[in-house]
N, C-alpha and C. Protein backbone atom coordinates (compact mmCIF):
# COMPACT_ATOMS: atom_id res chain seq x y z
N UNK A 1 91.83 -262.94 6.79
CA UNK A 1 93.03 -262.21 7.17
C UNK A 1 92.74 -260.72 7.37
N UNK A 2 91.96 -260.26 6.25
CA UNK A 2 91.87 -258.26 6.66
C UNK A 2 90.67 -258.51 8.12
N UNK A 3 89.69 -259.58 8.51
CA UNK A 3 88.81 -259.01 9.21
C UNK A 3 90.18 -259.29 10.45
N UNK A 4 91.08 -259.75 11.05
CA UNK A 4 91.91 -259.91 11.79
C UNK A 4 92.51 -258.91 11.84
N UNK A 5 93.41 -258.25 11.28
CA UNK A 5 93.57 -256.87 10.80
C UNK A 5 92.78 -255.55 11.44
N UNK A 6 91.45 -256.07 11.11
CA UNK A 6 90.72 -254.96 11.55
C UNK A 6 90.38 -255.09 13.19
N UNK A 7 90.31 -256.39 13.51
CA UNK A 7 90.39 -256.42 15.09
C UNK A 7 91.75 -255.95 15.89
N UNK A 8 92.77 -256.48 15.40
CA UNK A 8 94.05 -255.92 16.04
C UNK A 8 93.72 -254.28 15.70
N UNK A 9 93.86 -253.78 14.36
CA UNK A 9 93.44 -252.08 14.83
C UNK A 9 92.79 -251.84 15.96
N UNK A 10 91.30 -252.29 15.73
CA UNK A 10 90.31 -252.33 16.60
C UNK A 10 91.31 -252.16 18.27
N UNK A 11 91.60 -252.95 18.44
CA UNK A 11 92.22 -253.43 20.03
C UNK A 11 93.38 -252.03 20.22
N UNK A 12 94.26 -251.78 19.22
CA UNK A 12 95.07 -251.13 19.05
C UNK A 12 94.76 -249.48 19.91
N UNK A 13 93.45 -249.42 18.80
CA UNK A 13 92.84 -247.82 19.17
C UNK A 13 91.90 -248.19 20.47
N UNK A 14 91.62 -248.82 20.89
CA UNK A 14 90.68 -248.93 22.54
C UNK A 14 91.73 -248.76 23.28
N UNK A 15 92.99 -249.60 23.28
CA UNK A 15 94.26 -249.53 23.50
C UNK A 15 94.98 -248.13 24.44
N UNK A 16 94.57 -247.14 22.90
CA UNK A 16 95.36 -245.90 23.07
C UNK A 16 94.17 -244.96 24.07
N UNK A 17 93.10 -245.26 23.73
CA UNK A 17 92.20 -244.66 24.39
C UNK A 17 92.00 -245.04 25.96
N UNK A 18 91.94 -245.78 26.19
CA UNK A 18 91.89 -246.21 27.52
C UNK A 18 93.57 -245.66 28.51
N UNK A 19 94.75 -245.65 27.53
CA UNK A 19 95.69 -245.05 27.82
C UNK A 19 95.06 -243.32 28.39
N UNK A 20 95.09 -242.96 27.22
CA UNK A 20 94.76 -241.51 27.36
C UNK A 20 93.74 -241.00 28.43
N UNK A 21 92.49 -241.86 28.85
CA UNK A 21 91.65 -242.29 29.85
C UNK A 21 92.50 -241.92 31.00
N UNK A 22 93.36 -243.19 31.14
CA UNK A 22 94.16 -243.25 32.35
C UNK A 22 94.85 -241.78 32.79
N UNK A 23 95.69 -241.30 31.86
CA UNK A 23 96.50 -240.01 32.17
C UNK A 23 95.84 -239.45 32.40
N UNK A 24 94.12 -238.58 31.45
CA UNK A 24 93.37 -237.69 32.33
C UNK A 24 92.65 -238.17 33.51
N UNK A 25 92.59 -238.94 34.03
CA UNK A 25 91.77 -239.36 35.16
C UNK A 25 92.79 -240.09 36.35
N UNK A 26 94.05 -240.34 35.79
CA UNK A 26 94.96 -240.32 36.87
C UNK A 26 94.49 -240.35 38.61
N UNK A 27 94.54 -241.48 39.08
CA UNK A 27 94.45 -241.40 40.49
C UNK A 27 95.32 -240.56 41.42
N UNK A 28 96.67 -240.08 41.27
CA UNK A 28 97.64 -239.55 41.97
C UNK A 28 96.99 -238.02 41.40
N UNK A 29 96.35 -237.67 40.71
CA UNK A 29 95.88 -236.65 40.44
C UNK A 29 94.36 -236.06 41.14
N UNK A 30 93.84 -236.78 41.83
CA UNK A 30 92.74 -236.38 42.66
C UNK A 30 92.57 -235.20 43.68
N UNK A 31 93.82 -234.97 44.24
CA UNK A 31 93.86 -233.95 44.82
C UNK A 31 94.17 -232.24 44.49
N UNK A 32 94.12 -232.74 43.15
CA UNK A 32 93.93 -231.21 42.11
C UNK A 32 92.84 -230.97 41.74
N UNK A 33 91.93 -232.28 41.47
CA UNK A 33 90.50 -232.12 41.04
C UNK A 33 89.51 -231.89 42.20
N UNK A 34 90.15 -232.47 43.61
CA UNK A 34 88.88 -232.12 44.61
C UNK A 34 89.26 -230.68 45.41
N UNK A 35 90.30 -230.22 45.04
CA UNK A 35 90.42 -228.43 45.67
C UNK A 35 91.51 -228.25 46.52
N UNK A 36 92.60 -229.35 46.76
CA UNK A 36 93.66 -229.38 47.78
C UNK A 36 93.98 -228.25 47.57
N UNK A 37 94.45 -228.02 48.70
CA UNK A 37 95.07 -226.29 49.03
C UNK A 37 96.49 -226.58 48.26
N UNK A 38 96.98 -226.37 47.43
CA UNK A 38 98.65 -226.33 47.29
C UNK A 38 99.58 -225.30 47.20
N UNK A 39 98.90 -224.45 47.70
CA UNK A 39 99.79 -222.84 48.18
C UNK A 39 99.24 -222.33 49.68
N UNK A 40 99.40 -221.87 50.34
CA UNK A 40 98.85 -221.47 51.53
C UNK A 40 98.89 -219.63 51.34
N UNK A 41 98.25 -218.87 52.36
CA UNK A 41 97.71 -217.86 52.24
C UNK A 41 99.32 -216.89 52.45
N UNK A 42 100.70 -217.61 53.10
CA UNK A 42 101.76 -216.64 53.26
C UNK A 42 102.25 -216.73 51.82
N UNK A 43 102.56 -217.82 51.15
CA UNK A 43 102.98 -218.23 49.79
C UNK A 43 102.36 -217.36 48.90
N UNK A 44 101.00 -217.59 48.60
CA UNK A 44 100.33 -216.28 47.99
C UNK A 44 100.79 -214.90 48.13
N UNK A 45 101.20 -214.49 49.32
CA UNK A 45 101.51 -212.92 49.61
C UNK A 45 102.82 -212.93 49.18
N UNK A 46 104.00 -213.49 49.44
CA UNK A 46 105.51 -213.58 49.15
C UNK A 46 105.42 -213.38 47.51
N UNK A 47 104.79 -214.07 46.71
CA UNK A 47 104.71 -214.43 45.54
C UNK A 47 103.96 -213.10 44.80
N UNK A 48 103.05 -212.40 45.76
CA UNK A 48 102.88 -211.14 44.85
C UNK A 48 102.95 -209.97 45.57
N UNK A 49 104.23 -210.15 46.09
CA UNK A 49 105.14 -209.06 47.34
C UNK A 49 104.51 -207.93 48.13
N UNK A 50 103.81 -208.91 48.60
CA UNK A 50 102.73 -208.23 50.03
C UNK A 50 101.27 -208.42 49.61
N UNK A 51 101.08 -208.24 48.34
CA UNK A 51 99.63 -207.56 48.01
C UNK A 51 98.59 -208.97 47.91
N UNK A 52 97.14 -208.47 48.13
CA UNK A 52 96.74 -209.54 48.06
C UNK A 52 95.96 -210.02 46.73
N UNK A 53 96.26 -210.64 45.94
CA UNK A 53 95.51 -210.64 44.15
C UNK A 53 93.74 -210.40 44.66
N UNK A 54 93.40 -209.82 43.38
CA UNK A 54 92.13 -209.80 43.55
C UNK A 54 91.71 -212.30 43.59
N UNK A 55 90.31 -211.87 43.55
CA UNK A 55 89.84 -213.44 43.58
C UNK A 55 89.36 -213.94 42.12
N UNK A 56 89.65 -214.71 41.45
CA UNK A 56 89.40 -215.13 40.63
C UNK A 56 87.24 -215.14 40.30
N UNK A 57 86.92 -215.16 39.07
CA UNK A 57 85.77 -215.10 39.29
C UNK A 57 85.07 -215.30 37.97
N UNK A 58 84.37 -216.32 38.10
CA UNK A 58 83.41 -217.20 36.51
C UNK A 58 84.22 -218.47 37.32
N UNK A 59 83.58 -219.53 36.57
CA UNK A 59 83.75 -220.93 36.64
C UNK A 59 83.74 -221.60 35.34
N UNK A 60 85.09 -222.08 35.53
CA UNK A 60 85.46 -222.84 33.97
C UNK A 60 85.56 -224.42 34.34
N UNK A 61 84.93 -224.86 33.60
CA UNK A 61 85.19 -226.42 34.14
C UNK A 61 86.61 -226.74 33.49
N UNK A 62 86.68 -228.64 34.24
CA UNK A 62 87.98 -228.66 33.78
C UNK A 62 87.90 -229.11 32.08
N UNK A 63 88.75 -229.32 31.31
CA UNK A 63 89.09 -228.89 29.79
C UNK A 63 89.81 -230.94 29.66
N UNK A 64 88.74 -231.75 29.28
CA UNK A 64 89.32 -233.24 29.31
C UNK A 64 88.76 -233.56 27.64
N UNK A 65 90.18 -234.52 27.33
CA UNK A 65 90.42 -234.82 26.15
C UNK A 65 88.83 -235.62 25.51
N UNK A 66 88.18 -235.26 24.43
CA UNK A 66 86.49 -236.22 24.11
C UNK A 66 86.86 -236.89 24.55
N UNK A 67 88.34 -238.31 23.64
CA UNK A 67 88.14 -239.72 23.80
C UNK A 67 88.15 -239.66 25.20
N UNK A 68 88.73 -239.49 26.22
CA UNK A 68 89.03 -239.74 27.36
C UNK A 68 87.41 -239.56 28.11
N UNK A 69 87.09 -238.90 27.68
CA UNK A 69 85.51 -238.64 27.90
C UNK A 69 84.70 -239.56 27.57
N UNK A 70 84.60 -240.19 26.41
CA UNK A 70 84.01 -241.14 26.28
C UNK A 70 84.49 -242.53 26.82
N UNK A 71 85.01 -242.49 26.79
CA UNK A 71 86.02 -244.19 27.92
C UNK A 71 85.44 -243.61 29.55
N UNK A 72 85.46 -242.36 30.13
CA UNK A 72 84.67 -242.57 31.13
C UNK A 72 83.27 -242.54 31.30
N UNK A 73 82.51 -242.43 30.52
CA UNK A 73 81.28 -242.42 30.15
C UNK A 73 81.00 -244.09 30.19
N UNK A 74 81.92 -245.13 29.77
CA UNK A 74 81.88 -246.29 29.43
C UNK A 74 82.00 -246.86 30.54
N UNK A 75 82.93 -246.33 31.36
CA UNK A 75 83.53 -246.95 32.62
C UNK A 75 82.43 -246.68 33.79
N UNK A 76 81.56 -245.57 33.71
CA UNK A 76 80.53 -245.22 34.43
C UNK A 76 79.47 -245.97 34.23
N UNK A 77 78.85 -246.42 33.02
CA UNK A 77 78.37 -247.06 33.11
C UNK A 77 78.49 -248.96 32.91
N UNK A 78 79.63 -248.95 33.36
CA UNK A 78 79.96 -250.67 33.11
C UNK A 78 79.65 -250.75 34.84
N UNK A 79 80.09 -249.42 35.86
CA UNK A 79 79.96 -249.42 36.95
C UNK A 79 78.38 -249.54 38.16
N UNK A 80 77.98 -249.42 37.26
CA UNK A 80 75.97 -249.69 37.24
C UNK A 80 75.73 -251.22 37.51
N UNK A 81 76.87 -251.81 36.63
CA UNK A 81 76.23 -253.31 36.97
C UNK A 81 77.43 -254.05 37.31
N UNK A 82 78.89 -253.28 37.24
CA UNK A 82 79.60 -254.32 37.68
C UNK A 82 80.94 -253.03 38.35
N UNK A 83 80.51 -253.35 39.63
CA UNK A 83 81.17 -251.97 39.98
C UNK A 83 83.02 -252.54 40.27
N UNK A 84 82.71 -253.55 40.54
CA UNK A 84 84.47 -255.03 40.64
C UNK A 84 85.40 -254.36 39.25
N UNK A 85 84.58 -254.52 38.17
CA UNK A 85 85.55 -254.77 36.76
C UNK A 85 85.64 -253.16 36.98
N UNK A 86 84.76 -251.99 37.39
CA UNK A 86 85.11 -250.75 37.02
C UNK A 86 86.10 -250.23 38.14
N UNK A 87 86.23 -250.99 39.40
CA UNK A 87 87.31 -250.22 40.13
C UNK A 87 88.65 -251.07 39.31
N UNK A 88 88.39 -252.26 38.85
CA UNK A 88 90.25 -252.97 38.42
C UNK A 88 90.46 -252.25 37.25
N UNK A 89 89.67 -251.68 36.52
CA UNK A 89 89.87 -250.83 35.19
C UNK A 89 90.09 -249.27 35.73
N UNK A 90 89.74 -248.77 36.71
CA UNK A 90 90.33 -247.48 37.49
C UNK A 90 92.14 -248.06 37.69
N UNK A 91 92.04 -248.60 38.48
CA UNK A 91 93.50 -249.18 39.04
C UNK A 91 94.39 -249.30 38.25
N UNK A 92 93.87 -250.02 37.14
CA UNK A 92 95.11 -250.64 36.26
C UNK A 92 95.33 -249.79 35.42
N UNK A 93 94.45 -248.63 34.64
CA UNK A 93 94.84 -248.27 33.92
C UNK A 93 94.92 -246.43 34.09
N UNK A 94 94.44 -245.94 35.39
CA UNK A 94 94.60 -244.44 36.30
C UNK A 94 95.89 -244.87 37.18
N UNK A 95 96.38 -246.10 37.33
CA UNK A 95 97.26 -245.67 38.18
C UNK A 95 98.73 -245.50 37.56
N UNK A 96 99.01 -244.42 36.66
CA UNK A 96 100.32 -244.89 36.01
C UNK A 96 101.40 -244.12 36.65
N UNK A 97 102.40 -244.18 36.52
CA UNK A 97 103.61 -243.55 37.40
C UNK A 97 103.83 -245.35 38.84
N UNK A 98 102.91 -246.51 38.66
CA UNK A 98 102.71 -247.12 39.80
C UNK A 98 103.36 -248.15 39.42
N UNK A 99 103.63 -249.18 39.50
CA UNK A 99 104.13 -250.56 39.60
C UNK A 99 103.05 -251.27 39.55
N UNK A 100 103.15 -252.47 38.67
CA UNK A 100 101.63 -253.26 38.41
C UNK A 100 101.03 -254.06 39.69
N UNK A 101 102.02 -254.38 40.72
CA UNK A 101 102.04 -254.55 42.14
C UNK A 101 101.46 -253.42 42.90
N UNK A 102 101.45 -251.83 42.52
CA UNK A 102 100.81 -251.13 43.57
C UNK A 102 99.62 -251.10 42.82
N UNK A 103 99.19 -250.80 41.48
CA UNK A 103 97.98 -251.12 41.01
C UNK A 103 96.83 -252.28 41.28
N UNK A 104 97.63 -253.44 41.71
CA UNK A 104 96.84 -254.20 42.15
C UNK A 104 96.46 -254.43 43.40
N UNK A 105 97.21 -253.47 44.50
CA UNK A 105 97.10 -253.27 45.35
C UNK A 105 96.13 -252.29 45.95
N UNK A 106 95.74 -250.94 44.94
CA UNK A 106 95.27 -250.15 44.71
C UNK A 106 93.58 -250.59 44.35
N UNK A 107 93.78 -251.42 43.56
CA UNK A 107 92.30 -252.32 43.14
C UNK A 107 91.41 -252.95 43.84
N UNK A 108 92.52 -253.34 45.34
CA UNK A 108 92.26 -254.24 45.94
C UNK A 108 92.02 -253.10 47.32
N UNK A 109 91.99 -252.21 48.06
CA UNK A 109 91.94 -250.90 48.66
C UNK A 109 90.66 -250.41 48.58
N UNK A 110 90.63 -250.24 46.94
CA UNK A 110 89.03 -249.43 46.36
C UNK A 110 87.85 -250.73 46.56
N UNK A 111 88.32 -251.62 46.30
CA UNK A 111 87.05 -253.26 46.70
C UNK A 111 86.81 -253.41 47.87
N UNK A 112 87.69 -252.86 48.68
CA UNK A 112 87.49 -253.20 50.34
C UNK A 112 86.15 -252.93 51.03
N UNK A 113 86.12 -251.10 50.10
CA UNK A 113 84.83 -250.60 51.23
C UNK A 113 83.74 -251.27 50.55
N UNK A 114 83.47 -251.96 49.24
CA UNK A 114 82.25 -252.21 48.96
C UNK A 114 81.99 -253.65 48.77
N UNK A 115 83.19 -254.61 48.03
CA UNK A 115 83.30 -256.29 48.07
C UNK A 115 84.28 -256.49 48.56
N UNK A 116 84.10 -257.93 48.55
CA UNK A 116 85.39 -258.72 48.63
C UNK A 116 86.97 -258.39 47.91
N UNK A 117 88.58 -258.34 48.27
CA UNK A 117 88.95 -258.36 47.91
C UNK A 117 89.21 -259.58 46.90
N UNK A 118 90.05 -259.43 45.67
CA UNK A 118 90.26 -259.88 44.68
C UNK A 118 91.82 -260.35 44.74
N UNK A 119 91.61 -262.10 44.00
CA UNK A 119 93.20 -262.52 43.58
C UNK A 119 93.71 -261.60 42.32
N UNK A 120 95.03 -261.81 42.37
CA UNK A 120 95.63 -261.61 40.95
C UNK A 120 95.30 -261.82 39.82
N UNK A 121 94.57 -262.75 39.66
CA UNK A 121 94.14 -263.59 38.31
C UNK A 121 93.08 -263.08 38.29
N UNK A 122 92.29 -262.79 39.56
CA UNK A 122 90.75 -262.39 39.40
C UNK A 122 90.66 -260.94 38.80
N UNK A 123 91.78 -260.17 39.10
CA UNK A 123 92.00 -258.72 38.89
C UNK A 123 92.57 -258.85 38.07
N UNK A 124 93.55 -259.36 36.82
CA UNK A 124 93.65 -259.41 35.45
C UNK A 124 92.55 -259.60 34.25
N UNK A 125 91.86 -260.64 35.00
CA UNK A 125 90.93 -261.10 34.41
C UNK A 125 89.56 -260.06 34.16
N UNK A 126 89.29 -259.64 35.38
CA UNK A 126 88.29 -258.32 35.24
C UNK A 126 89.03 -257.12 34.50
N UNK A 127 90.06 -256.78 34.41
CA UNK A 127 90.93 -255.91 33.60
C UNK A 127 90.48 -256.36 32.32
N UNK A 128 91.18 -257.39 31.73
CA UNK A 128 90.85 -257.73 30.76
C UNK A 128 89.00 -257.68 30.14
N UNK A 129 88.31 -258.32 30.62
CA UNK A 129 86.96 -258.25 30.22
C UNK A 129 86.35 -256.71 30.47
N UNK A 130 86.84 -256.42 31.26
CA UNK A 130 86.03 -254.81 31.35
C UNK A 130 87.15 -254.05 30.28
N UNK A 131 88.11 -254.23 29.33
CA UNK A 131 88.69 -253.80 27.91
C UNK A 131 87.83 -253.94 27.32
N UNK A 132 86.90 -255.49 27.23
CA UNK A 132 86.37 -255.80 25.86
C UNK A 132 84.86 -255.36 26.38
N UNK A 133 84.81 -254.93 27.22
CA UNK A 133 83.66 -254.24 27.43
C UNK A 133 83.24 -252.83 27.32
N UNK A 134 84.25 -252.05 27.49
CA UNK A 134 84.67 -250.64 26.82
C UNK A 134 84.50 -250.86 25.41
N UNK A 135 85.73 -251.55 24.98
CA UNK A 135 85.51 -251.60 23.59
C UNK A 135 84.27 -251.58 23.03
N UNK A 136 83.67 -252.42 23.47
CA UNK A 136 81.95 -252.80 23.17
C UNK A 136 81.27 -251.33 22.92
N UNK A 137 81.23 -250.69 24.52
CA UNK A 137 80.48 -249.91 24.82
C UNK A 137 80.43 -248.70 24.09
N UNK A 138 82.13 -248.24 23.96
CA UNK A 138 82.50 -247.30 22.58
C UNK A 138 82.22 -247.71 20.98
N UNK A 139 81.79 -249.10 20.64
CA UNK A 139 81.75 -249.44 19.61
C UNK A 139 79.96 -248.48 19.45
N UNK A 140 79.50 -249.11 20.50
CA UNK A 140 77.91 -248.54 20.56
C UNK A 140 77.91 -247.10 20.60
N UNK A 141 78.92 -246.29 21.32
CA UNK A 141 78.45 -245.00 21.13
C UNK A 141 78.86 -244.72 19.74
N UNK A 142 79.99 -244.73 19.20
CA UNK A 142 80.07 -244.49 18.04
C UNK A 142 79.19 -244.84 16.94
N UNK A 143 78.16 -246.16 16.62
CA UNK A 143 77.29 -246.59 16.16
C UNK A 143 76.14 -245.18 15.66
N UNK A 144 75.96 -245.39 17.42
CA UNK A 144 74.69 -244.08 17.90
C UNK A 144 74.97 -242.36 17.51
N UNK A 145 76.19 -242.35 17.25
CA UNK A 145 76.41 -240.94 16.89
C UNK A 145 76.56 -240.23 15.16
């Protein structure tokens, strides 16, 4: 009964992590991370009433939560040998704000340019096993550290 216990925790906290995963790595969020313009050069001037700001200058990377760091570390490399389970684990669990219908739709988009698209069942199913494969993979880094 406690080693059951300790697996539901277990599942519980991969759970929350792979959550937290999702929100920083957010797919609808890509276009903040690759440099989209989201002000234009008149917006800038209106906003600091004519003048032009000096330019920003040093480079700060972006500021992402460890766990979330380590779940993509996991996901990067589950993607080495099984690149299927790492785009349905992008999809299902980066695409939130989505409908589990555009997620799987989304899963099935990112498989295009490289395999075959995927059924429903096939894309739950790789969801599911690429969980217990994270799990795994975080069980090992934590081991190692």
């Amino acid at each position: 009964m406690a080693n059951g216990g300790q697996v539901a925790s277990r599942d519980s906290i991969v759970s929350e992590m792979l959550d937290e995963w999702g929100h920083e790595f957010a797919i609808h969020r890509d276009c903040e991370y690759l440099g989209h313009q989201s002000k234009n050069m008149l917006q800038v001037l209106i906003e600091h009433k004519g003048e032009m700001p000096s330019r920003p200058t040093g480079f700060k990377p972006l500021e992402v939560n460890q766990d979330a760091m380590m779940v993509e570390r996991a996901v990067t490399d589950i993607s080495r040998h099984d690149l299927r389970m790492a785009y349905c684990l992008r999809a299902y669990h980066c695409g939130h704000g989505r409908r589990r219908n555009e997620r799987f739709h989304q899963a099935n988009e990112m498989l295009a340019r490289h395999h075959k698209r995927v059924t429903r069942a096939q894309y739950m199913d790789l969801v599911q096993r690429g969980f217990h494969e994270v799990q795994a993979r975080l069980l090992d880094m934590v081991r190692a550290a």
